[in-house]
C-alpha atoms as a PDB file:
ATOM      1  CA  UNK A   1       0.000   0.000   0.000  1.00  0.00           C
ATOM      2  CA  UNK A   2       1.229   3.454  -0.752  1.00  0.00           C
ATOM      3  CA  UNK A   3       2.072   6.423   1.942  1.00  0.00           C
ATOM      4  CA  UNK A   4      -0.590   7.925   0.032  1.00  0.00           C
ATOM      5  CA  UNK A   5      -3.481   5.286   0.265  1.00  0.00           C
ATOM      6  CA  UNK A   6      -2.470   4.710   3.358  1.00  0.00           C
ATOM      7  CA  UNK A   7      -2.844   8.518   4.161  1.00  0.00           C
ATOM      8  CA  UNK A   8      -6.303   8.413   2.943  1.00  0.00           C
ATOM      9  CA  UNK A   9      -7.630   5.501   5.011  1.00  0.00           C
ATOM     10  CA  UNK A  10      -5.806   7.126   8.240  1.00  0.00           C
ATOM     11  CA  UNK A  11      -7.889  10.395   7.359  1.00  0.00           C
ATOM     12  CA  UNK A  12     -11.103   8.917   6.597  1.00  0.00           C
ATOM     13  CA  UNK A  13     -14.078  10.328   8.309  1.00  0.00           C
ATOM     14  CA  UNK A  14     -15.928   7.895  10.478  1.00  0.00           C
ATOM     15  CA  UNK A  15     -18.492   8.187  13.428  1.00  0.00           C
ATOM     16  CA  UNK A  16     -17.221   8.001  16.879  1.00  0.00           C
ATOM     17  CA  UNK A  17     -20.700   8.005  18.551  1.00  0.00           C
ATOM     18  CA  UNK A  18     -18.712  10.114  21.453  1.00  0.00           C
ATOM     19  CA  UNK A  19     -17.011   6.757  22.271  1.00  0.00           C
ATOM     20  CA  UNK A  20     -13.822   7.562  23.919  1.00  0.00           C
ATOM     21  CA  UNK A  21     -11.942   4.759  23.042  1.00  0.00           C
ATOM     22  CA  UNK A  22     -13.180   5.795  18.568  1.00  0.00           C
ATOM     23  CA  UNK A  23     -12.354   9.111  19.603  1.00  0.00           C
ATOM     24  CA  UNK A  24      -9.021   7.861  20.756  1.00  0.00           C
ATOM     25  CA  UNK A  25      -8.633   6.354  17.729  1.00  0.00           C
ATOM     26  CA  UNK A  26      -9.568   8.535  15.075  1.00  0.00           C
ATOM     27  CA  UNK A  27      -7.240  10.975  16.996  1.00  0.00           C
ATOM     28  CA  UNK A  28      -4.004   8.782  16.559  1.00  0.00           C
ATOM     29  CA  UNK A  29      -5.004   8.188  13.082  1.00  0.00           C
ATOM     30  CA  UNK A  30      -5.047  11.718  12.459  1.00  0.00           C
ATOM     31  CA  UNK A  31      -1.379  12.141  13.904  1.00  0.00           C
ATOM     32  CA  UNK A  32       0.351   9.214  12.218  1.00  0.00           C
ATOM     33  CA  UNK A  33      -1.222  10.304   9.052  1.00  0.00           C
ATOM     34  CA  UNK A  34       0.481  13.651   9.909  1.00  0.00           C
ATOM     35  CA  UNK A  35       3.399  12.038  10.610  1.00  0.00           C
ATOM     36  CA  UNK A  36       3.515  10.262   7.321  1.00  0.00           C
ATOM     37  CA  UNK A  37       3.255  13.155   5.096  1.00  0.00           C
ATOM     38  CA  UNK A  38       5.809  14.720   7.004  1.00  0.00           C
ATOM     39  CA  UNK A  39       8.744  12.158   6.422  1.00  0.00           C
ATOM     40  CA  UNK A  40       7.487  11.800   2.629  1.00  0.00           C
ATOM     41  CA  UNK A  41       8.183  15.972   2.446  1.00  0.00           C
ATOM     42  CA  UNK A  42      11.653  15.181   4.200  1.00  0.00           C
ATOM     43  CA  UNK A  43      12.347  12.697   1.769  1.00  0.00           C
ATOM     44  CA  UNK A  44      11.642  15.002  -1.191  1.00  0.00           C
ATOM     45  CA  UNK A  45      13.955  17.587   0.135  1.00  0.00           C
ATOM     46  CA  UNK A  46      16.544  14.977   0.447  1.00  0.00           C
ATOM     47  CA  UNK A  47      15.606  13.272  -3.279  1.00  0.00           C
ATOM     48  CA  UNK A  48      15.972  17.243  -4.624  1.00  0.00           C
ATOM     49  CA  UNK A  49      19.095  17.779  -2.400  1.00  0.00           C
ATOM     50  CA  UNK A  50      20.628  14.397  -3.929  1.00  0.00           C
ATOM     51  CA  UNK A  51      19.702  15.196  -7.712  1.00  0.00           C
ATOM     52  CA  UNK A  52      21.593  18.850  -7.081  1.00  0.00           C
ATOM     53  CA  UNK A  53      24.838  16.971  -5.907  1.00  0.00           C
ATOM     54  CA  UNK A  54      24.825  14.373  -9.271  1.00  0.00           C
ATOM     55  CA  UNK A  55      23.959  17.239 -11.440  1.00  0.00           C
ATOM     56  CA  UNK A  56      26.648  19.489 -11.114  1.00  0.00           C
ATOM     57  CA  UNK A  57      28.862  16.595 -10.526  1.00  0.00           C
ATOM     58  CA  UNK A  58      27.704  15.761 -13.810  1.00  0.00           C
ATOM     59  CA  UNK A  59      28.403  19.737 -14.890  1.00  0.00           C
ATOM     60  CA  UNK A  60      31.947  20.192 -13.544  1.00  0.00           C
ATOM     61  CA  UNK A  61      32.684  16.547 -15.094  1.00  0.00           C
ATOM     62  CA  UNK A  62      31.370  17.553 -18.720  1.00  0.00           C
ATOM     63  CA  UNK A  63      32.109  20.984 -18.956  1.00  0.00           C
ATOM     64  CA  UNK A  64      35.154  21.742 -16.661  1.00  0.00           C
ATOM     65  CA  UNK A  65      39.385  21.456 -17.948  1.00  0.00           C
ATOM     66  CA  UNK A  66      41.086  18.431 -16.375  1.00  0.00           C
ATOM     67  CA  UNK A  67      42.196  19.598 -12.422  1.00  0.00           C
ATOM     68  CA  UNK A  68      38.419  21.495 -12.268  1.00  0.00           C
ATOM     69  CA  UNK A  69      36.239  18.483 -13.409  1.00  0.00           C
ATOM     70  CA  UNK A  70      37.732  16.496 -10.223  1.00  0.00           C
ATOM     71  CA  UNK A  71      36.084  19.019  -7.691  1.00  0.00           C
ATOM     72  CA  UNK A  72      33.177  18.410  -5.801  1.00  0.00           C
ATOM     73  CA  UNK A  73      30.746  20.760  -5.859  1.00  0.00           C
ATOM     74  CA  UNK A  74      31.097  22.157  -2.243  1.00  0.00           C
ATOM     75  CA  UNK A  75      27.709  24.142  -2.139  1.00  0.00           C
ATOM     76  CA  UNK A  76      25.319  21.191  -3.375  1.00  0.00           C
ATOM     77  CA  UNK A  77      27.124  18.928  -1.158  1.00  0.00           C
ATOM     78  CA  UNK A  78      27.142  20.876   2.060  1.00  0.00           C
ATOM     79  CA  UNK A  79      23.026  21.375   1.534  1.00  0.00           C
ATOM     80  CA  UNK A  80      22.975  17.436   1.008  1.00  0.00           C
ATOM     81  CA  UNK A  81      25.122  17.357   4.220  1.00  0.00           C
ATOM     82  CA  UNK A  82      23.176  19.369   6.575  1.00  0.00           C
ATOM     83  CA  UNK A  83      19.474  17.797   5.384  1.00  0.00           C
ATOM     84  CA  UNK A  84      21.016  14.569   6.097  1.00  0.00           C
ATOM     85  CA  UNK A  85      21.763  15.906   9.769  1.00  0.00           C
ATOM     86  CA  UNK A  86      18.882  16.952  10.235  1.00  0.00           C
ATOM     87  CA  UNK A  87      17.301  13.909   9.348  1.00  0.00           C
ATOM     88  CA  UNK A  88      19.178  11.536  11.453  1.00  0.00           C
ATOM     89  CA  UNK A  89      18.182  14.156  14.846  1.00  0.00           C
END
């Protein structure tokens, strides 16, 4: 099943009756569905983050003269570097 399906079910609407224990429920289904879209957000930024490093590797590789196409790109990889921190926190 998908984060997204999944997602959906967690946030369906359904009638507690005011019993606490539903209530309970519906409330913790509300919070991991929360939860889920969260990470999948933090993964994006870390999929975009990723695709930046291998492009201008790529760039520098392609386009740069011979001691040049050896550097990392510093900027891209410092981003990568500090969502990857945060992550791991």
């Amino acid at each position: 099943m998908s984060d997204v399906m999944l997602c959906g079910i967690l946030r369906m609407p359904f009638n507690d009756d005011g019993d606490m224990h539903l209530m309970q429920l519906k409330q913790a289904c509300r919070e991991a569905a929360t939860q889920l879209e969260s990470r999948a957000d933090a993964l994006a930024a870390l999929q975009t983050a990723a695709l930046k490093v291998v492009n201008e590797t790529d760039r520098i590789h392609d386009n740069e003269p011979w001691p040049t196409k050896y550097r990392a790109p510093y900027g891209a990889i410092v981003e990568l570097r500090a969502l990857l921190t945060k992550q791991t926190r």
